[in-house]
Each structure stands twice: as C-alpha cells, then as structure tokens.
Protein backbone atom coordinates (compact mmCIF):
# COMPACT_ATOMS: atom_id res chain seq x y z
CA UNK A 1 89.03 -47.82 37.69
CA UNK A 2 92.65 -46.65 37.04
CA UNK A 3 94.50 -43.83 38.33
CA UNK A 4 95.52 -41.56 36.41
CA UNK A 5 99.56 -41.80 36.28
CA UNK A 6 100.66 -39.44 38.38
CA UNK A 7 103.79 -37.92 35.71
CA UNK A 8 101.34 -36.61 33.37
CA UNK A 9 101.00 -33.70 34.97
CA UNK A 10 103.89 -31.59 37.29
CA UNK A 11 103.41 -29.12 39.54
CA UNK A 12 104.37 -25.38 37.74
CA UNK A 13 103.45 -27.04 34.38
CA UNK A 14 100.55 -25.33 32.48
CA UNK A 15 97.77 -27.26 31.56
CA UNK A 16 94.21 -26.55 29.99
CA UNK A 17 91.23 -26.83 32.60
CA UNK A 18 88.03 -26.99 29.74
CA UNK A 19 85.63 -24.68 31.47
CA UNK A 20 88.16 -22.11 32.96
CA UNK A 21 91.05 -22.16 30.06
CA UNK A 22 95.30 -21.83 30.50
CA UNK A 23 96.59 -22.60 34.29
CA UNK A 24 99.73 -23.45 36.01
CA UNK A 25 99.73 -26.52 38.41
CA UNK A 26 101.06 -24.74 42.00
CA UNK A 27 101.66 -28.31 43.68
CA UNK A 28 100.34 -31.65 44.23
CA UNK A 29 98.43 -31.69 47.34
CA UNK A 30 96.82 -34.02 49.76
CA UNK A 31 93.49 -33.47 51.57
CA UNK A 32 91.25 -35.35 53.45
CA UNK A 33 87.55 -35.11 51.97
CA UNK A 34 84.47 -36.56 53.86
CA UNK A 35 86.86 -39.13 55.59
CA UNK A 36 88.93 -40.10 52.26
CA UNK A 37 92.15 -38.73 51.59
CA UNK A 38 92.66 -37.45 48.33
CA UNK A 39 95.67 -36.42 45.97
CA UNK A 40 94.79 -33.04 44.29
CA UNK A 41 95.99 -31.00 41.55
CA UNK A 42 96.84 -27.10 42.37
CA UNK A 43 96.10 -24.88 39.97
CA UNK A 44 95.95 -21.62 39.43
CA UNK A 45 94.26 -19.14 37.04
CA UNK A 46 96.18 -16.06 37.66
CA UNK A 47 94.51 -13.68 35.15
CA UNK A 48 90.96 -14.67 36.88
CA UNK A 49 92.47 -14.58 40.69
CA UNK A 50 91.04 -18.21 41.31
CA UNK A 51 92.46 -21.30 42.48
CA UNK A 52 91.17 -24.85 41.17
CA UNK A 53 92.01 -28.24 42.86
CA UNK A 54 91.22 -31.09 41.16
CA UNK A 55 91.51 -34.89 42.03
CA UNK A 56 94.62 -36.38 40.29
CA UNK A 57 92.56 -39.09 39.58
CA UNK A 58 89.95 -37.18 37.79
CA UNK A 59 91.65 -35.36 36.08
CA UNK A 60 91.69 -36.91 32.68
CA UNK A 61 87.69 -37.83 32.95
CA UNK A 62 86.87 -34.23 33.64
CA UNK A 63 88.96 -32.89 30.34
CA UNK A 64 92.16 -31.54 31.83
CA UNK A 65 94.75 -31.71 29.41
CA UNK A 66 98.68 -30.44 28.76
CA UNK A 67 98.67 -27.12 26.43
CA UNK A 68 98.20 -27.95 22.69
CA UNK A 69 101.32 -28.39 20.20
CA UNK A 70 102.90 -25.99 18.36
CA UNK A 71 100.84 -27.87 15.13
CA UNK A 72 97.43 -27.80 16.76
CA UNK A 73 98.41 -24.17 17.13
CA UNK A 74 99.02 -23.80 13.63
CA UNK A 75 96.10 -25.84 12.85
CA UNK A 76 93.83 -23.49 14.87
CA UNK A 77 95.79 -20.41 13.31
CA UNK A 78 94.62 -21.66 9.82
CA UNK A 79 91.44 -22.35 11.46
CA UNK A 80 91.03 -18.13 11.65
CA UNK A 81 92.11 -17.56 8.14
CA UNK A 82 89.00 -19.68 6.99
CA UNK A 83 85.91 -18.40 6.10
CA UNK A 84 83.13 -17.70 8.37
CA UNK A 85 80.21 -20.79 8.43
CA UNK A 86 77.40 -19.21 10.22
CA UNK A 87 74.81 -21.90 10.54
CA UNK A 88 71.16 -20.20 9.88
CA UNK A 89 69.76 -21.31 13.52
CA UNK A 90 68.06 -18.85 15.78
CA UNK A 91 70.47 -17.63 18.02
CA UNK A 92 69.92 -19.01 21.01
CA UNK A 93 70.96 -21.86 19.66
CA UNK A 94 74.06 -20.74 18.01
CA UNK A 95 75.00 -19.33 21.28
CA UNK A 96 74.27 -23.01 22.67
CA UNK A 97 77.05 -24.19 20.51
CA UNK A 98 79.59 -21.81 20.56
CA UNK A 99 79.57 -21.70 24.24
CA UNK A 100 79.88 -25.93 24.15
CA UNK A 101 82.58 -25.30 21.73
CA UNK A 102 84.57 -22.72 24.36
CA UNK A 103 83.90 -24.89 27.26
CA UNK A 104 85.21 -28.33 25.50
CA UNK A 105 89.57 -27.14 26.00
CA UNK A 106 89.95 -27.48 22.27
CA UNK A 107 92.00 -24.90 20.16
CA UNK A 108 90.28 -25.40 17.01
CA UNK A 109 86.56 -25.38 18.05
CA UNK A 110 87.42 -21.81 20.23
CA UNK A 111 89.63 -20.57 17.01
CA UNK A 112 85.90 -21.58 15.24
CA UNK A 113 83.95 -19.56 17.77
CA UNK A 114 86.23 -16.66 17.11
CA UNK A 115 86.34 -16.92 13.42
CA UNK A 116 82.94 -17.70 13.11
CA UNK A 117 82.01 -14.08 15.67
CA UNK A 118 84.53 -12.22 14.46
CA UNK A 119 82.98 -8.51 12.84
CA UNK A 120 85.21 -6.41 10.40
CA UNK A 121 85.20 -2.66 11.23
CA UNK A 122 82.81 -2.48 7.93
CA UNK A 123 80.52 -5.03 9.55
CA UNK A 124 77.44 -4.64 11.35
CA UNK A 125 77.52 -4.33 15.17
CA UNK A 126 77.45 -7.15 17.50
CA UNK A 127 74.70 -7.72 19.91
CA UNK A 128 75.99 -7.91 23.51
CA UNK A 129 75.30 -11.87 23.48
CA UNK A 130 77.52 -12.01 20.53
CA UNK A 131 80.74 -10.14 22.06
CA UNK A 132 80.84 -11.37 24.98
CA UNK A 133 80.84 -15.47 23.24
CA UNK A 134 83.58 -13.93 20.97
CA UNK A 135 85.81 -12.05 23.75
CA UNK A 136 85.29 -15.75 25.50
CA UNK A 137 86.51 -17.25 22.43
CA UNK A 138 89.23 -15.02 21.88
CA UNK A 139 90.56 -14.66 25.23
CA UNK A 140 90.80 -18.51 25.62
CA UNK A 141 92.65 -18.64 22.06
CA UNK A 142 95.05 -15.37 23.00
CA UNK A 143 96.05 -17.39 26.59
CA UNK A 144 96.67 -20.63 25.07
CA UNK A 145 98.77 -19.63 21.97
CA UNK A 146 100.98 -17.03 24.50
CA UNK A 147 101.60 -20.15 26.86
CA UNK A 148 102.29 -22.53 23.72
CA UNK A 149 104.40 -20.33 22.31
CA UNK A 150 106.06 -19.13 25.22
CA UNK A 151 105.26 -14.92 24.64
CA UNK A 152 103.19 -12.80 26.56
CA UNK A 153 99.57 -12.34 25.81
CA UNK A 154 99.63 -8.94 23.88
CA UNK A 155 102.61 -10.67 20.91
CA UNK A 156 99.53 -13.40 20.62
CA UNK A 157 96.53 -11.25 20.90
CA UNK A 158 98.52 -9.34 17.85
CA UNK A 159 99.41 -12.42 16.01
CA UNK A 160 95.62 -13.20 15.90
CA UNK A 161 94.15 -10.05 15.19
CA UNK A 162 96.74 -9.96 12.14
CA UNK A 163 95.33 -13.02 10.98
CA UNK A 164 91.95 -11.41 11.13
CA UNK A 165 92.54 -8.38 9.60
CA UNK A 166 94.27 -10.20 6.45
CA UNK A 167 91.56 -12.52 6.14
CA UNK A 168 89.06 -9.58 6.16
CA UNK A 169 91.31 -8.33 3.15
C-alpha cells in the first residue's frame, strides 16, 4: 500500500471532502490512534462550524481531492444551461441518485442535481424532499465555484442563478 505523497495537499489549501463539500486544510497533524501514530489532515468547514481530520494516507481512497479547474468549472457552468433530463423513476429513487451524485465531490454531477431540480417561478412547487436535494446541490456548486474562482459566495450564487434564469428564457 502506498502513501499518499505528502505535497498533494498543504495546510491552508482548499480542497473538496465528497460528503461535506469546499474546506481549507488548518495543518498537518500527528496523533496517536489505538497505539499507532498517525499523520492527519486538518480541515475545516467553516460555513458548517465542523472540523474533519483525515489520515494523509487515506485521503485519496476516501475521495478528497484539490478544488476543480477553472474548465471543469466552465464545464459544470454549461452543465446548468442544459436542459433538464428527469428520468421517469419513482422518486425515491431519483432522490437515491441525486443524493449519490452530491455526495461523489464532482462539479458536474452536483451542477446535474441542480439543473435537473431546478423550478422556474412559473413551475410547479417543490416537495420538501425535492428542495432540500436541490439547496444541497446548489450550495455545494455556489461554495466550490466562489473558492475556484476566488469571489465570495453571493458573486457565485449570482453567477448561477443568472445562468438559470436565462436558460428558463
């Protein structure tokens, strides 16, 4: 089994954890864990007040990755502008996928989940099921796409719900 090498990841860099989203590695730590020491990554989630540490050498296996380039960005941005492919499967199942698709880290399947729940103003209401998948979804896209691009999250949250709006046009 090989370590991961150490300088993929620094401390105060911000990487994507899959199940909690954008965080910034604190510091490299060690600890000693049932009577092995072990090297852990810091990281914080500020917006959710938690702390995560995560064994350096683990950290590829369990899906932790740097934040997404400026063209996956722009990938998932044209992502949004597509049209809607709601699959005709109860919902249950649906919901089943979409939350996979938030919890896998990657732009373009949580740009999916958000184009795929998004509701024009015209549009029937959501069931409570449905917005909170697509707040999910949309708060993991707006976080990513602010760190990528270096803004805050309101300039991205706007940049997206532009994109929305113009495909709902």
């Amino acid at each position: 089994m090989s370590k991961t090498k150490k300088n993929d990841f620094h401390p105060n860099e911000h990487v994507v954890y899959p199940a909690h989203g954008v965080g910034q590695i604190i510091s490299i730590e060690k600890q000693e864990v049932a009577g092995y020491e072990l090297e852990l990554f810091v990281i914080s989630f500020e917006k959710d007040k938690m702390t995560l540490r995560v064994p350096t050498h683990k950290a590829e296996e369990v899906g932790m990755r740097s934040l997404s380039s400026p063209d996956v960005v722009a990938h998932a941005m044209k992502t949004l502008k597509g049209k809607a492919k709601v699959k005709k499967a109860m919902w249950s199942r649906r919901a089943q996928e979409y939350e996979q698709k938030i919890n896998s880290g990657d732009l373009i399947a949580i740009a999916e989940v958000v184009r795929d729940l998004h509701r024009a103003d015209d549009q029937r209401e959501q069931s409570y099921s449905e917005r909170q998948l697509y707040e999910a979804a949309l708060e993991r896209l707006t976080r990513e796409i602010a760190a990528v691009a270096g803004n805050d999250e309101n300039a991205a949250a706007k940049e997206i719900g532009d994109v929305l709006v113009s495909r709902a046009a």
